[in-house]
PDB file of N, CA and C in Angstrom:
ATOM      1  N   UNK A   1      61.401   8.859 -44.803  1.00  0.00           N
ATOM      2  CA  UNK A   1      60.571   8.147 -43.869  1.00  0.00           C
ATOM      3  C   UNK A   1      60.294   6.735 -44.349  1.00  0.00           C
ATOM      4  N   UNK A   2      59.780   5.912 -43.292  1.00  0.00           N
ATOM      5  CA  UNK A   2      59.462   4.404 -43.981  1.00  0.00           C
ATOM      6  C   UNK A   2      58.175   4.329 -43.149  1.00  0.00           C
ATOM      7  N   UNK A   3      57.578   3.530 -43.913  1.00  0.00           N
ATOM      8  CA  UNK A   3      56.063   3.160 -43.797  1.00  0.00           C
ATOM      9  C   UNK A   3      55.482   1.798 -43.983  1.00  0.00           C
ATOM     10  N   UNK A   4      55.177   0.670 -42.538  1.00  0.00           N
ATOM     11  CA  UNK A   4      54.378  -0.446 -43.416  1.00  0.00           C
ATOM     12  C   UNK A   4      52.870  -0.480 -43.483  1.00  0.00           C
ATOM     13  N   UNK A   5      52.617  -1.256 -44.746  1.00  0.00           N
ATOM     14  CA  UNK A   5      51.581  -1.234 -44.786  1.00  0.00           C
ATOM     15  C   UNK A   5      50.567  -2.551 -44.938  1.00  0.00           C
ATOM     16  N   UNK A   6      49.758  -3.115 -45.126  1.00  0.00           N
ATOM     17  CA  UNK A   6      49.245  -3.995 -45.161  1.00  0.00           C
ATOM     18  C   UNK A   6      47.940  -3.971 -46.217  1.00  0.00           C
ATOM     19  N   UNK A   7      48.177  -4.243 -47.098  1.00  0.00           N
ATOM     20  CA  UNK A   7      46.848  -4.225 -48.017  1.00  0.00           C
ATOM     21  C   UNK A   7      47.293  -2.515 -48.455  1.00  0.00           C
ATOM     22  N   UNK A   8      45.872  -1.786 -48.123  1.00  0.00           N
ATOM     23  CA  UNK A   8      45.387  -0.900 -48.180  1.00  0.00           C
ATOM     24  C   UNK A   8      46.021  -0.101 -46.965  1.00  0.00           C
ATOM     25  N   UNK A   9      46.378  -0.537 -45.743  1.00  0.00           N
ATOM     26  CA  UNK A   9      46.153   0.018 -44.434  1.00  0.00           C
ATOM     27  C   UNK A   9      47.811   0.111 -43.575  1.00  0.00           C
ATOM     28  N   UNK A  10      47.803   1.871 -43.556  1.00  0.00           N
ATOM     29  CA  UNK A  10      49.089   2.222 -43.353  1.00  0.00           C
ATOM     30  C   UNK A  10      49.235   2.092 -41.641  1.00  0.00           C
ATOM     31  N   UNK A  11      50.067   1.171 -41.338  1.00  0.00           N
ATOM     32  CA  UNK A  11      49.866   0.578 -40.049  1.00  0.00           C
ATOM     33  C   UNK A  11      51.082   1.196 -39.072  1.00  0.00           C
ATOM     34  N   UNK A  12      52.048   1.360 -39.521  1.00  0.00           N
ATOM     35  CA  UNK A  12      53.343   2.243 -39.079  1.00  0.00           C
ATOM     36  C   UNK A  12      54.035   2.812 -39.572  1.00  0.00           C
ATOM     37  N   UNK A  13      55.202   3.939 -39.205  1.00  0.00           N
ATOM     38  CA  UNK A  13      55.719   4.940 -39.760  1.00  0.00           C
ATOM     39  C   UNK A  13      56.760   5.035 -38.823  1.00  0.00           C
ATOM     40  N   UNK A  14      58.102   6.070 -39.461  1.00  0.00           N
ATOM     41  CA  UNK A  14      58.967   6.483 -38.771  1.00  0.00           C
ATOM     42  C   UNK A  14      59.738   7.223 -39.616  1.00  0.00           C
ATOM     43  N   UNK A  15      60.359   8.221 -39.141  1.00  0.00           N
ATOM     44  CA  UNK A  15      61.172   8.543 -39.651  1.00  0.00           C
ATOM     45  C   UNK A  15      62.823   8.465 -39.320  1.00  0.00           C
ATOM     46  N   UNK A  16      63.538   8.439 -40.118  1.00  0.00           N
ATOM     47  CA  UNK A  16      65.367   8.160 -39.625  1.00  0.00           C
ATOM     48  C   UNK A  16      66.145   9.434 -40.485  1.00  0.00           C
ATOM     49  N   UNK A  17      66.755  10.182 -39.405  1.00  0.00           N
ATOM     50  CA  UNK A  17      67.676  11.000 -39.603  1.00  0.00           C
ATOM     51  C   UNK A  17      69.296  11.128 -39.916  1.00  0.00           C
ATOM     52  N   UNK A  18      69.882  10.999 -40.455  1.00  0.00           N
ATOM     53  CA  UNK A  18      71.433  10.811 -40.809  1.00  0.00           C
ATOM     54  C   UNK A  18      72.170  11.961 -40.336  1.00  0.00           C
ATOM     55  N   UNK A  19      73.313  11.474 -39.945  1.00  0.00           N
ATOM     56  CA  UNK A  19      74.200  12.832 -39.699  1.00  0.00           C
ATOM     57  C   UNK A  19      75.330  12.352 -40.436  1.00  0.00           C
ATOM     58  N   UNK A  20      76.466  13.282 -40.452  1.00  0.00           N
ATOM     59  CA  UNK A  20      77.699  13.144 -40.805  1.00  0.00           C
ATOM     60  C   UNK A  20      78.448  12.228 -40.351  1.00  0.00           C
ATOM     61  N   UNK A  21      78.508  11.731 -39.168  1.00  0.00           N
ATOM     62  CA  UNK A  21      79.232  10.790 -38.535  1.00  0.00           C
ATOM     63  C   UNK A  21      78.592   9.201 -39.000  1.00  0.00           C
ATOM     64  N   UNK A  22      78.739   8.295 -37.893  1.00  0.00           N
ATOM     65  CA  UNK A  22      78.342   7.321 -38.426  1.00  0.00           C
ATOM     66  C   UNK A  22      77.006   6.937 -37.301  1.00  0.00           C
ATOM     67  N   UNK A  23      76.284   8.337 -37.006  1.00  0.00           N
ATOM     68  CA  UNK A  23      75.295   7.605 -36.336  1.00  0.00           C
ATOM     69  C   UNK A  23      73.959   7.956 -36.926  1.00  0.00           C
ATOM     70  N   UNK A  24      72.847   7.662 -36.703  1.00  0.00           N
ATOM     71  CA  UNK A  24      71.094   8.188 -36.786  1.00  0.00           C
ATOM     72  C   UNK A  24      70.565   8.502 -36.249  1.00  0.00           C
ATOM     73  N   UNK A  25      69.423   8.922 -36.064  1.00  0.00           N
ATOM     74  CA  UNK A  25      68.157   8.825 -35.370  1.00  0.00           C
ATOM     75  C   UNK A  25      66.415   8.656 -35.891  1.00  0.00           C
ATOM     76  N   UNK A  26      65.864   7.482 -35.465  1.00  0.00           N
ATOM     77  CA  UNK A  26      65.219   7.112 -35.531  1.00  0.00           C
ATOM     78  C   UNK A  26      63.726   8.306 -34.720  1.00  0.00           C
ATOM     79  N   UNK A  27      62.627   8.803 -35.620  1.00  0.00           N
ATOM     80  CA  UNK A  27      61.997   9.440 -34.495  1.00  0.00           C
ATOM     81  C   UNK A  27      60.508   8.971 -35.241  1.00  0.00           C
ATOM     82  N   UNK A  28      59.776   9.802 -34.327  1.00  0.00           N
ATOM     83  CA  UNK A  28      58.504   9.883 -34.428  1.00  0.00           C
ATOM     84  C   UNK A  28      57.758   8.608 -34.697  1.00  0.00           C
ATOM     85  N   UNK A  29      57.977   7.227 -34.339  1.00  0.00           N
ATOM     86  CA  UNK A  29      57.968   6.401 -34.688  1.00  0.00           C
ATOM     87  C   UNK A  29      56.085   6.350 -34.015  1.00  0.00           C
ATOM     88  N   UNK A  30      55.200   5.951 -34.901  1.00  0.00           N
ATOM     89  CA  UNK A  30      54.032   6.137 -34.729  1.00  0.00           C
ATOM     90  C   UNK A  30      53.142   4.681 -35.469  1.00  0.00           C
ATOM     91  N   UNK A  31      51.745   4.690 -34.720  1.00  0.00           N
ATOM     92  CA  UNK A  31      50.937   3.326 -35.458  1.00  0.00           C
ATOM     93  C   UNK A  31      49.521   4.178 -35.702  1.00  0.00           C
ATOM     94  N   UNK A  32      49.059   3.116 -36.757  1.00  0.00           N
ATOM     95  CA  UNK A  32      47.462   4.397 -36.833  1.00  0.00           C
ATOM     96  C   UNK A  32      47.231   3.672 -35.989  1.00  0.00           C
ATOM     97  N   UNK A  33      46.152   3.911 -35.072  1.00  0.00           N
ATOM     98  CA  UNK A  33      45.219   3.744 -34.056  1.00  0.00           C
ATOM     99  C   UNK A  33      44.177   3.194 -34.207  1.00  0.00           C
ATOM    100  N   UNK A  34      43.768   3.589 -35.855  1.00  0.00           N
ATOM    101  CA  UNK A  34      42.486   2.996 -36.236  1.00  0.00           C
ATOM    102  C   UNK A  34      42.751   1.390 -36.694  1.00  0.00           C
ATOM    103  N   UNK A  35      43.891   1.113 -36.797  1.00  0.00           N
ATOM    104  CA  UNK A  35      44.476  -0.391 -37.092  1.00  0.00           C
ATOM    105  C   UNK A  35      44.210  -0.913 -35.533  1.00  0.00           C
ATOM    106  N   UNK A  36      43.671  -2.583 -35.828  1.00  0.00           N
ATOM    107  CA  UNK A  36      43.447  -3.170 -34.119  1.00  0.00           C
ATOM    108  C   UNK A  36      43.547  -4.289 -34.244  1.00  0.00           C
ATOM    109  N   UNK A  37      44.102  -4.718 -35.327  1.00  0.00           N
ATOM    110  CA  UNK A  37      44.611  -6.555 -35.611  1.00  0.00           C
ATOM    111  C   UNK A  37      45.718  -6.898 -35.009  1.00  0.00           C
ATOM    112  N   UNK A  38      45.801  -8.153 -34.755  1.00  0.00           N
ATOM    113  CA  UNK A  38      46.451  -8.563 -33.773  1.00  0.00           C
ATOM    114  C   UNK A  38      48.303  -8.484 -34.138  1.00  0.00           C
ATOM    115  N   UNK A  39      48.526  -7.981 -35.655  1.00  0.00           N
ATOM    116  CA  UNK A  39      49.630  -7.830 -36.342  1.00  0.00           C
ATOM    117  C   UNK A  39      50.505  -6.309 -36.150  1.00  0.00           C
ATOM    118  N   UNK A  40      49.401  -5.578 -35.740  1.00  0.00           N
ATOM    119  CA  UNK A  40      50.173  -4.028 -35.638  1.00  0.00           C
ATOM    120  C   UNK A  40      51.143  -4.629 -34.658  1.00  0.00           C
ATOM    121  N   UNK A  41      51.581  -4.938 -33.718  1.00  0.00           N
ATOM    122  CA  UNK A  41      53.033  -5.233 -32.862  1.00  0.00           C
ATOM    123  C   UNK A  41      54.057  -5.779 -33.970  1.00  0.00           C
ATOM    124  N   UNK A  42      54.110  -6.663 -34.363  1.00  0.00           N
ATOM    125  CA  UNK A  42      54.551  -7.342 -35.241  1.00  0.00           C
ATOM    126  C   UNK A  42      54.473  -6.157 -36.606  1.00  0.00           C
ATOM    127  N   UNK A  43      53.929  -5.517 -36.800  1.00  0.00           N
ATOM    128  CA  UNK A  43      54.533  -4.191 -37.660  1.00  0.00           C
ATOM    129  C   UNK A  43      55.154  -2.939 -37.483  1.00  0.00           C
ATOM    130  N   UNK A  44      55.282  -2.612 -36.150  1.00  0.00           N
ATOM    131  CA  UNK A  44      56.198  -2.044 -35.558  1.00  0.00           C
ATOM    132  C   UNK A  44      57.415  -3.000 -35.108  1.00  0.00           C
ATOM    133  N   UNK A  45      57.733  -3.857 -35.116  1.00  0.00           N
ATOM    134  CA  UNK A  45      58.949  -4.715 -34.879  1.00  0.00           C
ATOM    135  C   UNK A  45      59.388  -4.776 -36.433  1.00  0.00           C
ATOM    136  N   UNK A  46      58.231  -5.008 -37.295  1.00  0.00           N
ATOM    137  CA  UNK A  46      59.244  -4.893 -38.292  1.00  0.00           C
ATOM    138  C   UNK A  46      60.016  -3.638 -39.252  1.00  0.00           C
ATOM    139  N   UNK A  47      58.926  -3.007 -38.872  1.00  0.00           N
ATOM    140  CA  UNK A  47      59.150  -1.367 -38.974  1.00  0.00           C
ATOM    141  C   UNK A  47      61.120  -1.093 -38.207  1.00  0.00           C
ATOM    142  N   UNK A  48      60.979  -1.252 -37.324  1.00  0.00           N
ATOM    143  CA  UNK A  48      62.467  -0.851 -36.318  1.00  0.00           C
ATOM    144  C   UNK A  48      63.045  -2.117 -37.179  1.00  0.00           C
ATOM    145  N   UNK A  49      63.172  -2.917 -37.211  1.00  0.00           N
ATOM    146  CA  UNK A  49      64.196  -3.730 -38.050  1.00  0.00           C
ATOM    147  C   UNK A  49      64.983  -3.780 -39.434  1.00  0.00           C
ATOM    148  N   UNK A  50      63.580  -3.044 -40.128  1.00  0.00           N
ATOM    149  CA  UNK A  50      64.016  -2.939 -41.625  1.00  0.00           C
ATOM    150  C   UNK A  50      65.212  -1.586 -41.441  1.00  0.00           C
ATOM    151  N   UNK A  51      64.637  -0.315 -40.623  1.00  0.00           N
ATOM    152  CA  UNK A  51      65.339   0.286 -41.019  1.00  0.00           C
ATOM    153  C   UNK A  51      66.730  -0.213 -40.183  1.00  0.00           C
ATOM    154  N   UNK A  52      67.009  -0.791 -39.026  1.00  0.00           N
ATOM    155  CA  UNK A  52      68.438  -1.080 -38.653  1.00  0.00           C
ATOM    156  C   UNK A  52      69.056  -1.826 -39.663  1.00  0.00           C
ATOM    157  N   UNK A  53      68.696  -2.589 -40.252  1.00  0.00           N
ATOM    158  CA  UNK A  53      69.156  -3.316 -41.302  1.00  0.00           C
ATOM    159  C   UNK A  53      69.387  -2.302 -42.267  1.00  0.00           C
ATOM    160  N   UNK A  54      68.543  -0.993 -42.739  1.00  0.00           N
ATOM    161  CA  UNK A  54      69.274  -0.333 -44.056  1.00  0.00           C
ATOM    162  C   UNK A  54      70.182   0.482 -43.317  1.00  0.00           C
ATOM    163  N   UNK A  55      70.083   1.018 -41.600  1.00  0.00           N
ATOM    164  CA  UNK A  55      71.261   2.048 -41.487  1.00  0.00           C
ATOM    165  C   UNK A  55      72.380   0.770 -41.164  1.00  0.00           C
ATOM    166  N   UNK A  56      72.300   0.083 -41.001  1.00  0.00           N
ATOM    167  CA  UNK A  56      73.726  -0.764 -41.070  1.00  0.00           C
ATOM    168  C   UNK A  56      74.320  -1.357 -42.286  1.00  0.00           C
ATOM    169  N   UNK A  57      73.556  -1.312 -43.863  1.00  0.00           N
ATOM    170  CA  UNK A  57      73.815  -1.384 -44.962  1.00  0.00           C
ATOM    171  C   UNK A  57      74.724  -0.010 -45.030  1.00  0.00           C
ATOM    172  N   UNK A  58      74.237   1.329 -44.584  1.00  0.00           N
ATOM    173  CA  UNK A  58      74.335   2.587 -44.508  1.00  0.00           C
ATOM    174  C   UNK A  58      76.030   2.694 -43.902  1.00  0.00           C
ATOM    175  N   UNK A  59      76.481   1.276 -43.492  1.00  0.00           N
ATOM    176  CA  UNK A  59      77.438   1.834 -42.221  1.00  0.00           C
ATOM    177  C   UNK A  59      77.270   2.997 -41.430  1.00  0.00           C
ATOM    178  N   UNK A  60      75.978   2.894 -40.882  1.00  0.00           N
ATOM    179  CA  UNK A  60      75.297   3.336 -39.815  1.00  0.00           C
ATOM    180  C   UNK A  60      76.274   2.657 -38.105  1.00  0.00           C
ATOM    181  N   UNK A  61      76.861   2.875 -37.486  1.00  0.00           N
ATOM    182  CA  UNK A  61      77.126   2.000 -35.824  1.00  0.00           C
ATOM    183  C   UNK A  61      76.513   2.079 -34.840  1.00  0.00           C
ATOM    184  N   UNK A  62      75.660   3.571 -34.842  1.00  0.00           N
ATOM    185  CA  UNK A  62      75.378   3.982 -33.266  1.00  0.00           C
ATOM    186  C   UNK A  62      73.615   4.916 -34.239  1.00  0.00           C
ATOM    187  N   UNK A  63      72.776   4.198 -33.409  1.00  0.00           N
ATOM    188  CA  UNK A  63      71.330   4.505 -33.719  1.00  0.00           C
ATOM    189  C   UNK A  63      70.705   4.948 -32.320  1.00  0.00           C
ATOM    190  N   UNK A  64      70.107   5.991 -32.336  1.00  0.00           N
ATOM    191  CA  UNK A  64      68.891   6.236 -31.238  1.00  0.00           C
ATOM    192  C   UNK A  64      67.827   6.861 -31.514  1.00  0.00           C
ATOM    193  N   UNK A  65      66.588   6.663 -30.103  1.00  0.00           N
ATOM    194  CA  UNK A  65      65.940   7.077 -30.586  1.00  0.00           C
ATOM    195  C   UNK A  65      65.175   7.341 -29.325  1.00  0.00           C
ATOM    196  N   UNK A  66      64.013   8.306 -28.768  1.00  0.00           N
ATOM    197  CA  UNK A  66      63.502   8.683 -27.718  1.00  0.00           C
ATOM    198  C   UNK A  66      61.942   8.478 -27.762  1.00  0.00           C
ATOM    199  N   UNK A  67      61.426   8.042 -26.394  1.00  0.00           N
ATOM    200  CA  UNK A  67      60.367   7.499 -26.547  1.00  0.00           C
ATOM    201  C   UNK A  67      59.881   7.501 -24.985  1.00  0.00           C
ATOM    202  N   UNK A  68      58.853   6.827 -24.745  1.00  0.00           N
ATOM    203  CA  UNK A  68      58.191   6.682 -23.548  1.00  0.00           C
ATOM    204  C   UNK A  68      56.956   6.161 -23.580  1.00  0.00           C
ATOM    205  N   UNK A  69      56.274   5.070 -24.565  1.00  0.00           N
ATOM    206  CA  UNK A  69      55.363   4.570 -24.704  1.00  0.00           C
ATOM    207  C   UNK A  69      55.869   3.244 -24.686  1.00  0.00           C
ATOM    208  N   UNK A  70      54.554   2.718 -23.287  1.00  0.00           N
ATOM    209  CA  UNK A  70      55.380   1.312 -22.947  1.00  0.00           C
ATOM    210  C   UNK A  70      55.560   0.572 -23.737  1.00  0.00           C
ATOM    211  N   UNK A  71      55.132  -0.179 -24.616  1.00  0.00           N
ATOM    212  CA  UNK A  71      54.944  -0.952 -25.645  1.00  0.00           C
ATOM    213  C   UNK A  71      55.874  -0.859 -26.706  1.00  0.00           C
ATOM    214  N   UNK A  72      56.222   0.542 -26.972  1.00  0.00           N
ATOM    215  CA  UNK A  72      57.352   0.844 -27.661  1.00  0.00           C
ATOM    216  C   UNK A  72      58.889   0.317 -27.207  1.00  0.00           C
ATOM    217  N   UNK A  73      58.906   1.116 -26.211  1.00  0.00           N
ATOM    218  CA  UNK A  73      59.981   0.703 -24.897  1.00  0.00           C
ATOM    219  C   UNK A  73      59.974  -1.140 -25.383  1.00  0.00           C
ATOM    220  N   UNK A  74      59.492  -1.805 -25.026  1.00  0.00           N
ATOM    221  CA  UNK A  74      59.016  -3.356 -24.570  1.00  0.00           C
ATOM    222  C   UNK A  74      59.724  -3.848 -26.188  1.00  0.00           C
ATOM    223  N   UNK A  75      59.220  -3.308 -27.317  1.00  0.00           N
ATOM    224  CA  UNK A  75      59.341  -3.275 -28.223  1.00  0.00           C
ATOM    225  C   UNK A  75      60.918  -3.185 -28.771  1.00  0.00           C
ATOM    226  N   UNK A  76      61.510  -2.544 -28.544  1.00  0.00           N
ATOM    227  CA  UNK A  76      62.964  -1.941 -28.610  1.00  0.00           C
ATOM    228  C   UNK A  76      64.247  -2.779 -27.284  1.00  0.00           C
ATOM    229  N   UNK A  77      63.679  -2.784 -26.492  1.00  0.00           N
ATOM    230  CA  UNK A  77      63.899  -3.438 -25.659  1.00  0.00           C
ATOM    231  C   UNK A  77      64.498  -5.411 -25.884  1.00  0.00           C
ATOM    232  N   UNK A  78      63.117  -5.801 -26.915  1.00  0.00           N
ATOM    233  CA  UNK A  78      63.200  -7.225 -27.081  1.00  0.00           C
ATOM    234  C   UNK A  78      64.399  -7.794 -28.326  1.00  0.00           C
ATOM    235  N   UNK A  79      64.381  -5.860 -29.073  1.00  0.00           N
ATOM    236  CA  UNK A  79      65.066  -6.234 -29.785  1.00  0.00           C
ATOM    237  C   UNK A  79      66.956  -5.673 -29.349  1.00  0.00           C
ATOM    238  N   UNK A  80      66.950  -5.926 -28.944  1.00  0.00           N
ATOM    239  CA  UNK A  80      68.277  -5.284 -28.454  1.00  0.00           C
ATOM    240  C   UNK A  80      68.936  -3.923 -27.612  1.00  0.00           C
ATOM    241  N   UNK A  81      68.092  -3.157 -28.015  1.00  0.00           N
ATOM    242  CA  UNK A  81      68.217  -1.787 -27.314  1.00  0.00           C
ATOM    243  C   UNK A  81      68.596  -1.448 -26.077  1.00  0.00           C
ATOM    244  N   UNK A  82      69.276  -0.789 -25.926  1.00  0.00           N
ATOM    245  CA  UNK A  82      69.441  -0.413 -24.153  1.00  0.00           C
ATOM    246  C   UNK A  82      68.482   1.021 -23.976  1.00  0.00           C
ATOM    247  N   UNK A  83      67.616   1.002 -23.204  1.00  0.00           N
ATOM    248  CA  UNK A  83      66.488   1.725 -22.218  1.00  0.00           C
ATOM    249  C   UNK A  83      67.273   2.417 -21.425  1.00  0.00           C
ATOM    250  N   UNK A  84      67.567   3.666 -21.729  1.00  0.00           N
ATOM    251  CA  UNK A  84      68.055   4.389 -20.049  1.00  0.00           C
ATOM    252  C   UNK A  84      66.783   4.401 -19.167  1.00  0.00           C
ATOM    253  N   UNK A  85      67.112   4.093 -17.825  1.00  0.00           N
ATOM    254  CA  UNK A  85      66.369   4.135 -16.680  1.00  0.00           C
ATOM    255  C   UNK A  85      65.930   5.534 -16.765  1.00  0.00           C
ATOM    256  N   UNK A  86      66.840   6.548 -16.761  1.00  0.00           N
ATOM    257  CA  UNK A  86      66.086   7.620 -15.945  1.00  0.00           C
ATOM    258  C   UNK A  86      65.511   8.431 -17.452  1.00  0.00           C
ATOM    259  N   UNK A  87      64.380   9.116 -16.910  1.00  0.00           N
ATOM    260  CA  UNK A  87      63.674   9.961 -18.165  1.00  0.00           C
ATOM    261  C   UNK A  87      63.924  11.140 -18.454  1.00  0.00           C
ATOM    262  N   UNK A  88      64.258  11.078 -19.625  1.00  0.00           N
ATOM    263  CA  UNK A  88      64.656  12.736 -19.915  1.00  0.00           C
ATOM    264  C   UNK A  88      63.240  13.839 -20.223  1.00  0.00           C
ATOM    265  N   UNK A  89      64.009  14.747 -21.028  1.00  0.00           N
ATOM    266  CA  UNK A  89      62.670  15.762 -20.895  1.00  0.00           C
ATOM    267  C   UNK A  89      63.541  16.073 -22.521  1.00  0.00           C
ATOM    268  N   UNK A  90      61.819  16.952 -23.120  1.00  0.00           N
ATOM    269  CA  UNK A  90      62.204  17.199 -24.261  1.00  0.00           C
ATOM    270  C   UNK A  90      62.130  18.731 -23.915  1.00  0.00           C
ATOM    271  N   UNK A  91      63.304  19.514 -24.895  1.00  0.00           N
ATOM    272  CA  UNK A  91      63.864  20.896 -24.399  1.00  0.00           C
ATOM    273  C   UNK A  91      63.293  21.496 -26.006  1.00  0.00           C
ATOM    274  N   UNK A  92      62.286  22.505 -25.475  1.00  0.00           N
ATOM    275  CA  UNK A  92      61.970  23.063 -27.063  1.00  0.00           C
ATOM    276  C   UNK A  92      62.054  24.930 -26.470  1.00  0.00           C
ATOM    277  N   UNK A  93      61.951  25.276 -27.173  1.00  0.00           N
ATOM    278  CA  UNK A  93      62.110  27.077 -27.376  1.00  0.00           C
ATOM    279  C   UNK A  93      61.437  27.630 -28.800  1.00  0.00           C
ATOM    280  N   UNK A  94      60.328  28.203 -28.750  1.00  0.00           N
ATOM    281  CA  UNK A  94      60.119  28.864 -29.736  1.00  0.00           C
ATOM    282  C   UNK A  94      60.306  29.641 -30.182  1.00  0.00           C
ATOM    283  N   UNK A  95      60.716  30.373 -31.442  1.00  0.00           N
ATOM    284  CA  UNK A  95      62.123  31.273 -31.627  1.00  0.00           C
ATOM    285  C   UNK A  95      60.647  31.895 -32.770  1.00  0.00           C
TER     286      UNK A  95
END
């Protein structure tokens, strides 16, 4: 997982998954809440950057990641990402 922080104050998180091939996935990508300075955006941008930069050190090619929080979206978006239009659904089964 990667984590920034600021001082004392853990402001974002994510985790990135590897597979065998040459792609990732980026998930759970989260901000504390209790952070409200005007920098948490700007630490989630840098959060998604550092790690594209290590999975492409990684020869990483093909990264994704699933989401639906606007800001996130907006976020991913500014930086290059393609947004599918239509929304998926998350498929779970408890076994």
């Amino acid at each position: 997982g990667f984590m920034v922080l600021k001082e004392e104050n853990k402001i974002a998180a994510c985790y990135v998954y590897l597979t065998n091939s040459k792609a990732a996935l980026i998930e759970w990508v989260v901000s504390n809440p209790s952070y409200k300075e005007k920098d948490r955006k700007e630490a989630l941008t840098t959060l998604i950057m550092v790690v594209e930069k290590i999975l492409k050190q990684q020869d990483v090619k093909h990264v994704m990641t699933i989401g639906k929080h606007p800001s996130l979206l907006k976020i991913h978006k500014e930086l290059g990402w393609v947004i599918d239009p239509t929304p998926s659904y998350e498929i779970i089964k408890n076994l």
